[in-house]
PDB file of N, CA and C in Angstrom:
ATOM      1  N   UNK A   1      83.315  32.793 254.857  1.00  0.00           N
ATOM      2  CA  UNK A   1      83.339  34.156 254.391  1.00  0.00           C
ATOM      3  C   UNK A   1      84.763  34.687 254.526  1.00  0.00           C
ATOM      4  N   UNK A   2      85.221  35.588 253.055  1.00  0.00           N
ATOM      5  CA  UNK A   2      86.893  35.770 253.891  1.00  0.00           C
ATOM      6  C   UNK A   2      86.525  37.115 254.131  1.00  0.00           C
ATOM      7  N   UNK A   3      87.851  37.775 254.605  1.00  0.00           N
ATOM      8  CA  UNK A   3      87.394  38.987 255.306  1.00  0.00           C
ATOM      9  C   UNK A   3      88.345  40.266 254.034  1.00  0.00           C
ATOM     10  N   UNK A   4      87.910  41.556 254.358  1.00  0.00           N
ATOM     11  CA  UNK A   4      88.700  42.383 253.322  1.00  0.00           C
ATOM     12  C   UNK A   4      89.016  43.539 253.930  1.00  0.00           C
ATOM     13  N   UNK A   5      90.513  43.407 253.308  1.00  0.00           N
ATOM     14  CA  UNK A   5      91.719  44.198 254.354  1.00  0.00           C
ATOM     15  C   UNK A   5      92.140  45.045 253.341  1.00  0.00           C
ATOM     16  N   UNK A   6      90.912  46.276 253.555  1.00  0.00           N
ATOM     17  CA  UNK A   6      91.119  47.737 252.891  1.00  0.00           C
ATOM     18  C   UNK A   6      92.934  48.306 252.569  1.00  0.00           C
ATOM     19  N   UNK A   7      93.385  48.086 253.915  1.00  0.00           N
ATOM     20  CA  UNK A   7      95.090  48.343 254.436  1.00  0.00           C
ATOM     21  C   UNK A   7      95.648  47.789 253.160  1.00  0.00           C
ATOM     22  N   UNK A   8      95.407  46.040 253.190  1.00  0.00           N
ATOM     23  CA  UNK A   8      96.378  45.215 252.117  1.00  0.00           C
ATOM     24  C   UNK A   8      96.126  45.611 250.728  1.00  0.00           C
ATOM     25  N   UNK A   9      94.966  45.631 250.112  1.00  0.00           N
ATOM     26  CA  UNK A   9      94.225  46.843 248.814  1.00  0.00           C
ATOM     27  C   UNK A   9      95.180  48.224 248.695  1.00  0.00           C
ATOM     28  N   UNK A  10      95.584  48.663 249.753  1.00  0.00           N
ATOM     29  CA  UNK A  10      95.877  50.102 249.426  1.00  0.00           C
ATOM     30  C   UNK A  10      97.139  49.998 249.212  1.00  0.00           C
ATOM     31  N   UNK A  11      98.112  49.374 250.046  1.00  0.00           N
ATOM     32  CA  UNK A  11      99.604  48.944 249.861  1.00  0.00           C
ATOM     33  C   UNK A  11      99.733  48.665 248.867  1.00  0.00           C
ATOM     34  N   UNK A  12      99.131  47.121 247.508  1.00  0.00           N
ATOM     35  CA  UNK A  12      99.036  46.764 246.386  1.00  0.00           C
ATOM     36  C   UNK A  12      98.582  47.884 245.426  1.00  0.00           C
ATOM     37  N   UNK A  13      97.858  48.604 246.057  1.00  0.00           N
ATOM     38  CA  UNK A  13      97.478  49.561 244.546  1.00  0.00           C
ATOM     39  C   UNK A  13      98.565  50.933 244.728  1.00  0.00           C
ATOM     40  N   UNK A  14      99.318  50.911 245.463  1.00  0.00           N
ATOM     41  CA  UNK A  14     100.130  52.038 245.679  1.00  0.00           C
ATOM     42  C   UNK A  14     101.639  52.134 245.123  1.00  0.00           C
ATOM     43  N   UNK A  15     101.591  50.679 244.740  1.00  0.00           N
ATOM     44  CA  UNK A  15     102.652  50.708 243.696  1.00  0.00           C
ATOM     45  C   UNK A  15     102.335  50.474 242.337  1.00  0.00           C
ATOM     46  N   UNK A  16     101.044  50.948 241.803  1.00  0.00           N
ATOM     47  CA  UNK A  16     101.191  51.242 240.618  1.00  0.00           C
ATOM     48  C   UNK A  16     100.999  52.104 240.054  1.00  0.00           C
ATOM     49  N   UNK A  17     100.890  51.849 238.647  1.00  0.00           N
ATOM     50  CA  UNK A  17     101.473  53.158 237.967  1.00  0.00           C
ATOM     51  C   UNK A  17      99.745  53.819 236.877  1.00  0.00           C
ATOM     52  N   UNK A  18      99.768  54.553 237.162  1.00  0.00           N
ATOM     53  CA  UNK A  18      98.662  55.018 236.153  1.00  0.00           C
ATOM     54  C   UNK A  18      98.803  56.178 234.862  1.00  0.00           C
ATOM     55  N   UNK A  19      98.703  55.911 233.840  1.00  0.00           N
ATOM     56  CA  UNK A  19      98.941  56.657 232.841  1.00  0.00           C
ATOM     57  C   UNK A  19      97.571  57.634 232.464  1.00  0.00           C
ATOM     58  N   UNK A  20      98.061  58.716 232.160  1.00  0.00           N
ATOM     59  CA  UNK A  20      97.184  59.473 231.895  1.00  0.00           C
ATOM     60  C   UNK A  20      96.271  58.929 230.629  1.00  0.00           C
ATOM     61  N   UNK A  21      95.189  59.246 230.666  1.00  0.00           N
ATOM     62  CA  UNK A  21      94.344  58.884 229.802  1.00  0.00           C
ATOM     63  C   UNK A  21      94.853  59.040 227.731  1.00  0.00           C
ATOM     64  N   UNK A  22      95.477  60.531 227.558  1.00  0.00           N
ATOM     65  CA  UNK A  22      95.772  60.760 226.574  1.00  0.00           C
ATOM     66  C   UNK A  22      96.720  60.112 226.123  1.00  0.00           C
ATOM     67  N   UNK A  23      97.725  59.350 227.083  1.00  0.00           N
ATOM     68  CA  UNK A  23      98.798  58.352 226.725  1.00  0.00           C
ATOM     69  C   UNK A  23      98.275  57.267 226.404  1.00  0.00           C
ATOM     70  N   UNK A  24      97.163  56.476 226.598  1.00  0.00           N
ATOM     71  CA  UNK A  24      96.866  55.273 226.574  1.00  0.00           C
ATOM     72  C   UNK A  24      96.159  56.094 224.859  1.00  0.00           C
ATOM     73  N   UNK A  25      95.716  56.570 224.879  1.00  0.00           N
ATOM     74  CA  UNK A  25      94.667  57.363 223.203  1.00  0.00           C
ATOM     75  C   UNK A  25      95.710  57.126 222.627  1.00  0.00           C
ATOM     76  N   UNK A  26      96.962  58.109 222.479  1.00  0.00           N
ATOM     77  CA  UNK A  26      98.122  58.012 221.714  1.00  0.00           C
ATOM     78  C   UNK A  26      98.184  56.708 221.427  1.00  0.00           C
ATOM     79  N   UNK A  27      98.842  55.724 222.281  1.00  0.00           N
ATOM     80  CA  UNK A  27      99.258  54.600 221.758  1.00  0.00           C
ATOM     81  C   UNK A  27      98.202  53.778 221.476  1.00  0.00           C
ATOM     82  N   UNK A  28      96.955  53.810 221.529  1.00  0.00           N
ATOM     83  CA  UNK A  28      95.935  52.862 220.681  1.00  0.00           C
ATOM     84  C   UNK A  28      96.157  53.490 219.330  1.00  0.00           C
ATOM     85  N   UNK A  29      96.630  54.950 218.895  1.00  0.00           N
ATOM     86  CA  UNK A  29      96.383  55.461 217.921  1.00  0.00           C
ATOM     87  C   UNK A  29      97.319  55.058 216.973  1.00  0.00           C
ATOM     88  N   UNK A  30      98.545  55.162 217.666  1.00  0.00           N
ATOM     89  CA  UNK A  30      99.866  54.455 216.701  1.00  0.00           C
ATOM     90  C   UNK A  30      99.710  53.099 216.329  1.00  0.00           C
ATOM     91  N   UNK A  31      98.699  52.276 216.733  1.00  0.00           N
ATOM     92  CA  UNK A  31      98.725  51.287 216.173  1.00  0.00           C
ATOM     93  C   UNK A  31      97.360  50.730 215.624  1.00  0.00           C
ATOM     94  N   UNK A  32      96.586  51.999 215.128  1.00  0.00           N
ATOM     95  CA  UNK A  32      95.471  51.865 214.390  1.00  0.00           C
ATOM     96  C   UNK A  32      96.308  51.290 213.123  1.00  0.00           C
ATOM     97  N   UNK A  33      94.654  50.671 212.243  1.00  0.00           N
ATOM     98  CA  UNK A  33      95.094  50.117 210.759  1.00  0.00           C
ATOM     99  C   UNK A  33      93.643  50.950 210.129  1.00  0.00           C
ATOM    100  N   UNK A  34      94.031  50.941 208.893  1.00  0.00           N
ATOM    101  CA  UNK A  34      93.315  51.383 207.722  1.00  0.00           C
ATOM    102  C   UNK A  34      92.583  50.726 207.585  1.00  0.00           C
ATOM    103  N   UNK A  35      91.319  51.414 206.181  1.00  0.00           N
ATOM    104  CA  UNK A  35      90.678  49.989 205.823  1.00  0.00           C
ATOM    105  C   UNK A  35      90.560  50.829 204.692  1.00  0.00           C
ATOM    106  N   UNK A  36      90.452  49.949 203.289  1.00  0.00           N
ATOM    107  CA  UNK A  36      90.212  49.771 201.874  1.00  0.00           C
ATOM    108  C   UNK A  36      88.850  49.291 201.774  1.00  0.00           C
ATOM    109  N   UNK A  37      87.721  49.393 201.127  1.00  0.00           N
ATOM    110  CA  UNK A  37      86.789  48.466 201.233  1.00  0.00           C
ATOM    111  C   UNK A  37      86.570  48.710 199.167  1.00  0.00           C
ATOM    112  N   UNK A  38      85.937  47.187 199.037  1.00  0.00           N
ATOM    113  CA  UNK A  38      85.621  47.044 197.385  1.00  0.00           C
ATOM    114  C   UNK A  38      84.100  47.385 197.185  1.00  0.00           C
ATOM    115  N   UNK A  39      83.657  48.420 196.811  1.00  0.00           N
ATOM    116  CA  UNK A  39      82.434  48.548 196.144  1.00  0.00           C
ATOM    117  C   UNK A  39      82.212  48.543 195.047  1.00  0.00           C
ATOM    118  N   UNK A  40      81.178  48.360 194.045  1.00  0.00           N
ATOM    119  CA  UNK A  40      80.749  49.358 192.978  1.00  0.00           C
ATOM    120  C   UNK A  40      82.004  49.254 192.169  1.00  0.00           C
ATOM    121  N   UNK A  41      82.820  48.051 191.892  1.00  0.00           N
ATOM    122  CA  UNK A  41      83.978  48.217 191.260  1.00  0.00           C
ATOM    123  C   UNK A  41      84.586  48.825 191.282  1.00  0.00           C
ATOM    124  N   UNK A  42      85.112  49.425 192.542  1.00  0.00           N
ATOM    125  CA  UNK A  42      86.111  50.080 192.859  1.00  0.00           C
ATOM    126  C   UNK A  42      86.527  50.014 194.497  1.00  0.00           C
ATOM    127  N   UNK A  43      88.069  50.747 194.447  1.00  0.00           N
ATOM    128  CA  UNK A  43      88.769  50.154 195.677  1.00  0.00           C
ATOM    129  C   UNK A  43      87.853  51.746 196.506  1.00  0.00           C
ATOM    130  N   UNK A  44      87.758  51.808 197.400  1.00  0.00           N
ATOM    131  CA  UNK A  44      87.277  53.196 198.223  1.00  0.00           C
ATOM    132  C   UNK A  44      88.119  53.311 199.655  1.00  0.00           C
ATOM    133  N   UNK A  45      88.710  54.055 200.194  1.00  0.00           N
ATOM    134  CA  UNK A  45      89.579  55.017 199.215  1.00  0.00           C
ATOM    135  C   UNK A  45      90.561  54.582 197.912  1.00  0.00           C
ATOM    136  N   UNK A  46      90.420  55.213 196.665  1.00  0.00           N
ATOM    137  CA  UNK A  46      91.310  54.615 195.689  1.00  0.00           C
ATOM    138  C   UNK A  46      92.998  55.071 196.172  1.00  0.00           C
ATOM    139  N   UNK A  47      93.059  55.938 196.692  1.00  0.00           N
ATOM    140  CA  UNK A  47      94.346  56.822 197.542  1.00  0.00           C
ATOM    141  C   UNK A  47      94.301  56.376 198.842  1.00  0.00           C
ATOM    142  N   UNK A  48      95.310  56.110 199.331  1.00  0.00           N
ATOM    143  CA  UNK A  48      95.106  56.001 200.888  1.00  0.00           C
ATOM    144  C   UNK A  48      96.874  56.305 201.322  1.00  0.00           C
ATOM    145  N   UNK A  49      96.696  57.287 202.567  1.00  0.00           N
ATOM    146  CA  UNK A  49      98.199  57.121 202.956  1.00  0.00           C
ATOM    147  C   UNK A  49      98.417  56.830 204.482  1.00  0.00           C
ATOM    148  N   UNK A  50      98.989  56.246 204.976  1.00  0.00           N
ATOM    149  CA  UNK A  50      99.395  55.386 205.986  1.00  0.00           C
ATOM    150  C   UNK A  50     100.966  56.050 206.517  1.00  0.00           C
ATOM    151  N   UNK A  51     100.880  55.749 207.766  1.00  0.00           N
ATOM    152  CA  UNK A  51     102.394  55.541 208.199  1.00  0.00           C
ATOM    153  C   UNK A  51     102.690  54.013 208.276  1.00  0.00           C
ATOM    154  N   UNK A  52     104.481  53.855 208.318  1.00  0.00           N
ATOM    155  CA  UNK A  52     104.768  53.102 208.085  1.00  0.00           C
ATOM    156  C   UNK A  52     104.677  51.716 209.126  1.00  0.00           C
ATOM    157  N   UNK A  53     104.356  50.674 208.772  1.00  0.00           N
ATOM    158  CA  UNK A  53     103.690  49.779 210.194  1.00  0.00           C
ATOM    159  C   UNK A  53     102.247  49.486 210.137  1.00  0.00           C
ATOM    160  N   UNK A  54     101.421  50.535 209.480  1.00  0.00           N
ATOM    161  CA  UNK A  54      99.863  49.787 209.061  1.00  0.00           C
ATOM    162  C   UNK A  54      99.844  48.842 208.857  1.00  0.00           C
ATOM    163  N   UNK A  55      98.584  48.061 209.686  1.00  0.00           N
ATOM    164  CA  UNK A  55      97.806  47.247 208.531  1.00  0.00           C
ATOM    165  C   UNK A  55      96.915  47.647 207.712  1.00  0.00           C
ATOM    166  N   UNK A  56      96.615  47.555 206.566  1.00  0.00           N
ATOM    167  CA  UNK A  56      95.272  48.091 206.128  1.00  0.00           C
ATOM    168  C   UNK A  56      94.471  46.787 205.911  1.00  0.00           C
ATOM    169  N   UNK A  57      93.333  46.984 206.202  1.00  0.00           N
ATOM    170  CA  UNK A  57      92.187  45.682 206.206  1.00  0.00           C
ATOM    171  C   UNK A  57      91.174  46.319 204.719  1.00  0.00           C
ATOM    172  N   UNK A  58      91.580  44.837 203.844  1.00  0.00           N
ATOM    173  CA  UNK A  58      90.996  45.083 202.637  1.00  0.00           C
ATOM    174  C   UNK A  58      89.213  44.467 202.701  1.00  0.00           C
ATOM    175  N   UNK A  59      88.538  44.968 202.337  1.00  0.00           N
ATOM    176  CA  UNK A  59      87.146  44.289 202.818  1.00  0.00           C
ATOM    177  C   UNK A  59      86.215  44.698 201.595  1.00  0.00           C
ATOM    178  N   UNK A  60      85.730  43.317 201.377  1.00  0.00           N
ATOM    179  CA  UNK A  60      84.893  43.225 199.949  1.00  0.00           C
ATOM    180  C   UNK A  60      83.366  43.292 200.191  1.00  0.00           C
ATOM    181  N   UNK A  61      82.840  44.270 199.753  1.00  0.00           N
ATOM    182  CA  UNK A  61      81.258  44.913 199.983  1.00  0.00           C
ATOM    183  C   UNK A  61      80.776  44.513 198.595  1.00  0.00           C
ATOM    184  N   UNK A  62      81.468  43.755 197.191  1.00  0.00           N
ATOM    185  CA  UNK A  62      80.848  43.820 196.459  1.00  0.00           C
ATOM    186  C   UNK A  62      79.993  42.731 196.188  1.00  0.00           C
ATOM    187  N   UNK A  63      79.246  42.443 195.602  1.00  0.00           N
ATOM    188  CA  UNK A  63      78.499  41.582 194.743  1.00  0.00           C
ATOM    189  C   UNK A  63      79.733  40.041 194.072  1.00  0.00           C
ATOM    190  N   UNK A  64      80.381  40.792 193.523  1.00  0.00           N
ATOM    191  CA  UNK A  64      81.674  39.966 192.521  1.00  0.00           C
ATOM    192  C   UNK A  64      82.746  40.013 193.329  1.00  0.00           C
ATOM    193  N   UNK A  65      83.794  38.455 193.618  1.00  0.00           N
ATOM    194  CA  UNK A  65      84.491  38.394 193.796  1.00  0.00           C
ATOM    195  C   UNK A  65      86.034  39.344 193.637  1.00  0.00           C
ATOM    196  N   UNK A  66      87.108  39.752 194.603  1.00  0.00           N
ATOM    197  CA  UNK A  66      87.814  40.837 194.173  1.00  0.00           C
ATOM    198  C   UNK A  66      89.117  40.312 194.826  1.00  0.00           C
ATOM    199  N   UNK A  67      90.171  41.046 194.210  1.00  0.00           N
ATOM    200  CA  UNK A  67      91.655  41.062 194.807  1.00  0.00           C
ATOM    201  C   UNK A  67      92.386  42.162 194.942  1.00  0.00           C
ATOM    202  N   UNK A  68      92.938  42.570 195.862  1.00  0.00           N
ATOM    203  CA  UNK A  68      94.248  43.990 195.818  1.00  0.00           C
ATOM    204  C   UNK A  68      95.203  42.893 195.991  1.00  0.00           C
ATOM    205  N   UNK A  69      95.934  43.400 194.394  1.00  0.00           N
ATOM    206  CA  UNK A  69      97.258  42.627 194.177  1.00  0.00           C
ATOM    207  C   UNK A  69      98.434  43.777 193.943  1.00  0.00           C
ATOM    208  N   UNK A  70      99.204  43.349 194.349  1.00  0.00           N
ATOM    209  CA  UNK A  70     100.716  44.605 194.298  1.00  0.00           C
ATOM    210  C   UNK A  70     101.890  43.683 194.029  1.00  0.00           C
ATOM    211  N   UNK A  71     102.933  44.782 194.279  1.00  0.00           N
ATOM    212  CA  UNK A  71     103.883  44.104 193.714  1.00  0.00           C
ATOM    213  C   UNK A  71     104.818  43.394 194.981  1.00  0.00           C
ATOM    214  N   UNK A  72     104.339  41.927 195.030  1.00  0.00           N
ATOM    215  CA  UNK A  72     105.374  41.000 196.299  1.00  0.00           C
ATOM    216  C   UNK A  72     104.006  41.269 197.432  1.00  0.00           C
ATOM    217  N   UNK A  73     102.395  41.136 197.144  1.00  0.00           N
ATOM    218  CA  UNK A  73     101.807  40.816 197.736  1.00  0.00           C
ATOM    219  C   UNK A  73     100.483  40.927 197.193  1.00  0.00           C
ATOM    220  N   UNK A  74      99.353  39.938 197.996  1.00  0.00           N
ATOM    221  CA  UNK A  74      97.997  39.540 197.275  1.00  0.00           C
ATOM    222  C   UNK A  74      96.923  39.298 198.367  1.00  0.00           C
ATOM    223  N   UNK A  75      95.994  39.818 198.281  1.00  0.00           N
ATOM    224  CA  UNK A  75      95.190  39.626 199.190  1.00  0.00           C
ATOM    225  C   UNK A  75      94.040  37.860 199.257  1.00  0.00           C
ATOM    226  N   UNK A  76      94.930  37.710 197.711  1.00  0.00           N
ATOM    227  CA  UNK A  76      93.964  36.553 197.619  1.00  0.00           C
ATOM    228  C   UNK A  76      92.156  36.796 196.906  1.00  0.00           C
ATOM    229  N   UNK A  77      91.365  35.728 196.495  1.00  0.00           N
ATOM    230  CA  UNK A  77      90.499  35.931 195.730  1.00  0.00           C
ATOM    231  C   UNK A  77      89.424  36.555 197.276  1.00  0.00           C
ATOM    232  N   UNK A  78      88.848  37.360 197.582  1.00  0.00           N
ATOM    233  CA  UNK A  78      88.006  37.570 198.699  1.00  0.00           C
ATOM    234  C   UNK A  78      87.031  37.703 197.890  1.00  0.00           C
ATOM    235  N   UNK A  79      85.817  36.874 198.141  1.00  0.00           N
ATOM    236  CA  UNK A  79      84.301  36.775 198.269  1.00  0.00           C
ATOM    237  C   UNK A  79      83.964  38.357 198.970  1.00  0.00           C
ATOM    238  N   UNK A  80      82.609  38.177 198.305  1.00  0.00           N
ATOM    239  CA  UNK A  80      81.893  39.355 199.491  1.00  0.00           C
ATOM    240  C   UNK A  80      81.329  38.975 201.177  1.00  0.00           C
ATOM    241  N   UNK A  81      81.574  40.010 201.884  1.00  0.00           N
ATOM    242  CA  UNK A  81      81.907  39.516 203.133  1.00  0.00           C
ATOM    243  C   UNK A  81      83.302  39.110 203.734  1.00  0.00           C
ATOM    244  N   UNK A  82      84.281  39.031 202.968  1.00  0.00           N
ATOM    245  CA  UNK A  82      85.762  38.365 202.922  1.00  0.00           C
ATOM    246  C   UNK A  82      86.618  39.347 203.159  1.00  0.00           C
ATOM    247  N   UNK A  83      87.198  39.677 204.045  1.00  0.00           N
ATOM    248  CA  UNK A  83      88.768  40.667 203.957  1.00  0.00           C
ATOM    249  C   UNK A  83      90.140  40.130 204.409  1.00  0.00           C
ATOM    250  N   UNK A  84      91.196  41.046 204.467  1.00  0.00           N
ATOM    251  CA  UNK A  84      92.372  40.278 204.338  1.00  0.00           C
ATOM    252  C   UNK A  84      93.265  41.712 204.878  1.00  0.00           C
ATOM    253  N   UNK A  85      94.046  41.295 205.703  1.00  0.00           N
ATOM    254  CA  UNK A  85      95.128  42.336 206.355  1.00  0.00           C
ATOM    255  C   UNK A  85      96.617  42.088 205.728  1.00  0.00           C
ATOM    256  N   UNK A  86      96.843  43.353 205.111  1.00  0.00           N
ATOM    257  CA  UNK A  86      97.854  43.518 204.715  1.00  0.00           C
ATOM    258  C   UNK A  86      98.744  44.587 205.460  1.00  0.00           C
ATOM    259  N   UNK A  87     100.212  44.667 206.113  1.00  0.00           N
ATOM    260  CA  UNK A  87     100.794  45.659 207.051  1.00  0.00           C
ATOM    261  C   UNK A  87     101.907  45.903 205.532  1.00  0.00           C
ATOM    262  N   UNK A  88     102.174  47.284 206.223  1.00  0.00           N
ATOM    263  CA  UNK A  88     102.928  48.139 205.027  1.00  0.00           C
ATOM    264  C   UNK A  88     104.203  48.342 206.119  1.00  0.00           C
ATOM    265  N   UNK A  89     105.747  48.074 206.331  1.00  0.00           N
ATOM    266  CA  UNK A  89     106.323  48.523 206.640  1.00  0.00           C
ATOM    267  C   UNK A  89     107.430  49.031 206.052  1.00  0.00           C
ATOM    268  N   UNK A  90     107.356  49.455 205.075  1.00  0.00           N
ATOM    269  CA  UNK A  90     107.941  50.251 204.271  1.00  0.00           C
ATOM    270  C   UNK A  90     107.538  51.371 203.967  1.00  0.00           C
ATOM    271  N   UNK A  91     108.455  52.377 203.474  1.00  0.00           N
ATOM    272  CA  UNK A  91     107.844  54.170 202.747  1.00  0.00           C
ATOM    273  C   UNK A  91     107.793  53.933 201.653  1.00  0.00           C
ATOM    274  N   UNK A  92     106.971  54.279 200.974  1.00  0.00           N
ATOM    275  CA  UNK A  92     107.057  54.372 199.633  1.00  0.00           C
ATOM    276  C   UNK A  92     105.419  54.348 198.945  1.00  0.00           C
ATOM    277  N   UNK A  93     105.588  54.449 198.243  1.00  0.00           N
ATOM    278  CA  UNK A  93     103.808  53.970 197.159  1.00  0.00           C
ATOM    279  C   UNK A  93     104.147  53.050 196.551  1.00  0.00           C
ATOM    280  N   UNK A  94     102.843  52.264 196.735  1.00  0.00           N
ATOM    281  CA  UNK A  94     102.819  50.965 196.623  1.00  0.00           C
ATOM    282  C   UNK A  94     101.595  50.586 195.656  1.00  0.00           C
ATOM    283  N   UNK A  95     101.309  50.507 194.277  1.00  0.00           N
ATOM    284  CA  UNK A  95     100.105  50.782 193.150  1.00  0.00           C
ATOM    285  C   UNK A  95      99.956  49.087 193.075  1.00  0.00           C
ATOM    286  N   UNK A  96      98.391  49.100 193.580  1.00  0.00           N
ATOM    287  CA  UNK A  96      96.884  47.677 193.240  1.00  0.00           C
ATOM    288  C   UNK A  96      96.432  47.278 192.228  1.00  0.00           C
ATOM    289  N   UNK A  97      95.837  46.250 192.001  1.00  0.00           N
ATOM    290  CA  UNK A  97      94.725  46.548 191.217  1.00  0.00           C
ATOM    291  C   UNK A  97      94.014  45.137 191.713  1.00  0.00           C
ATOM    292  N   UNK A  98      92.449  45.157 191.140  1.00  0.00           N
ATOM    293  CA  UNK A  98      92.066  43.590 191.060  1.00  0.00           C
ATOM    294  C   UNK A  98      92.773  42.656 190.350  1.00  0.00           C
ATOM    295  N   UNK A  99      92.833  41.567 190.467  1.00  0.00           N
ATOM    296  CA  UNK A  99      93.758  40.891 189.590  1.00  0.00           C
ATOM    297  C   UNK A  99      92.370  40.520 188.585  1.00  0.00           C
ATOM    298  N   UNK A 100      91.021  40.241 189.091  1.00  0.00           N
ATOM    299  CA  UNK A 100      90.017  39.766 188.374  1.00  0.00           C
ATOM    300  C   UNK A 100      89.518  40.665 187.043  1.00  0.00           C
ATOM    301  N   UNK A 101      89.574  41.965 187.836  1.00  0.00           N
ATOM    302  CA  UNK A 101      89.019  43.417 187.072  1.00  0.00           C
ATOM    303  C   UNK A 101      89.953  44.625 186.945  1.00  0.00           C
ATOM    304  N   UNK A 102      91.137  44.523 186.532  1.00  0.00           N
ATOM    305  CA  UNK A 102      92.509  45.483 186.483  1.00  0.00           C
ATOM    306  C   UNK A 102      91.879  46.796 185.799  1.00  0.00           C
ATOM    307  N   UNK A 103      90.664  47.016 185.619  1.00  0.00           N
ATOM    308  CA  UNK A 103      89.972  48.298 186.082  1.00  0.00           C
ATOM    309  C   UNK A 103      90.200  48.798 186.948  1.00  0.00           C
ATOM    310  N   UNK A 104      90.331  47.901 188.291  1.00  0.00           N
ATOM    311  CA  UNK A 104      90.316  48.346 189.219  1.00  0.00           C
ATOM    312  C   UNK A 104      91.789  48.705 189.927  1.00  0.00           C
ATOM    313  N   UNK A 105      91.982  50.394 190.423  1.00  0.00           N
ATOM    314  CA  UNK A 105      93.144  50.305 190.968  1.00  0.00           C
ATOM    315  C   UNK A 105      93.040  51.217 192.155  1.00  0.00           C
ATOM    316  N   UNK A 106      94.316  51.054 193.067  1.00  0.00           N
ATOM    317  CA  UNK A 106      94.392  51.929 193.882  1.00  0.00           C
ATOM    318  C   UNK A 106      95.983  52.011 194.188  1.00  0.00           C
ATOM    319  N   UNK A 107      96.298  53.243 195.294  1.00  0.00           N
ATOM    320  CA  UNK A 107      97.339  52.868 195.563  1.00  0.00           C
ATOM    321  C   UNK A 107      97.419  53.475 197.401  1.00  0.00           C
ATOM    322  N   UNK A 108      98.380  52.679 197.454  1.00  0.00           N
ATOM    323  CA  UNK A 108      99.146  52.968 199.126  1.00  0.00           C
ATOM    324  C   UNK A 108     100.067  53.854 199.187  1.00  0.00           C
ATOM    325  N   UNK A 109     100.113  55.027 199.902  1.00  0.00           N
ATOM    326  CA  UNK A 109     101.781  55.851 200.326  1.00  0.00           C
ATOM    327  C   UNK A 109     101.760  55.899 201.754  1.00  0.00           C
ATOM    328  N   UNK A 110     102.936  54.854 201.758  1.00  0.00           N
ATOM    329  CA  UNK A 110     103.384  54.833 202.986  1.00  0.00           C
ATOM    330  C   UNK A 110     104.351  55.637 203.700  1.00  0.00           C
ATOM    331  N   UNK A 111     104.595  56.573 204.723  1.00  0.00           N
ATOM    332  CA  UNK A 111     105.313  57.379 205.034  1.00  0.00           C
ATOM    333  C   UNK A 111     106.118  57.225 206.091  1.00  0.00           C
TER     334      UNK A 111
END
């Protein structure tokens, strides 16, 4: 059996550091990502704006195979059930579409 030395516990926890709760919120928050999802032949949100550093997670709910294609990036053919992370670190708007169904569009503003 070993024995437990309340004393040695308190010394070790007395040099650390504890952050307030709203600091740890903040920074999970700065590094949230978006999400795009494909329904119903269409991107939902068709608008989306982001700061710069997102990922947005593209995710296919439809029936029919889909793509968000842009310009100098592709999510690839995603099945339903299938998504794909794309990070934006740039400002600017950035205009989609399916490559399958160029009906389909959306766009990114990144800030």
């Amino acid at each position: 059996m070993t024995t437990f030395d309340r004393r040695a516990v308190l010394r070790i926890g007395a040099g650390l550091t504890l952050l307030p709760v709203s600091a740890l919120t903040a920074r999970a928050a700065s590094h949230a990502g978006a999400a795009v999802t494909m329904s119903g032949m269409a991107f939902a949100p068709a608008a989306l704006t982001v700061k710069a550093g997102t990922t947005v997670t593209f995710m296919n709910e439809d029936g029919a195979p889909h793509t968000a294609t842009g310009d100098g990036w592709d999510t690839g053919r995603l099945n339903r059930g299938d998504s794909k992370d794309v990070t934006f670190d740039t400002a600017g708007t950035f205009a989609y579409v399916c490559a399958i169904h160029p009906s389909m569009k959306g766009t990114i503003t990144v800030e």
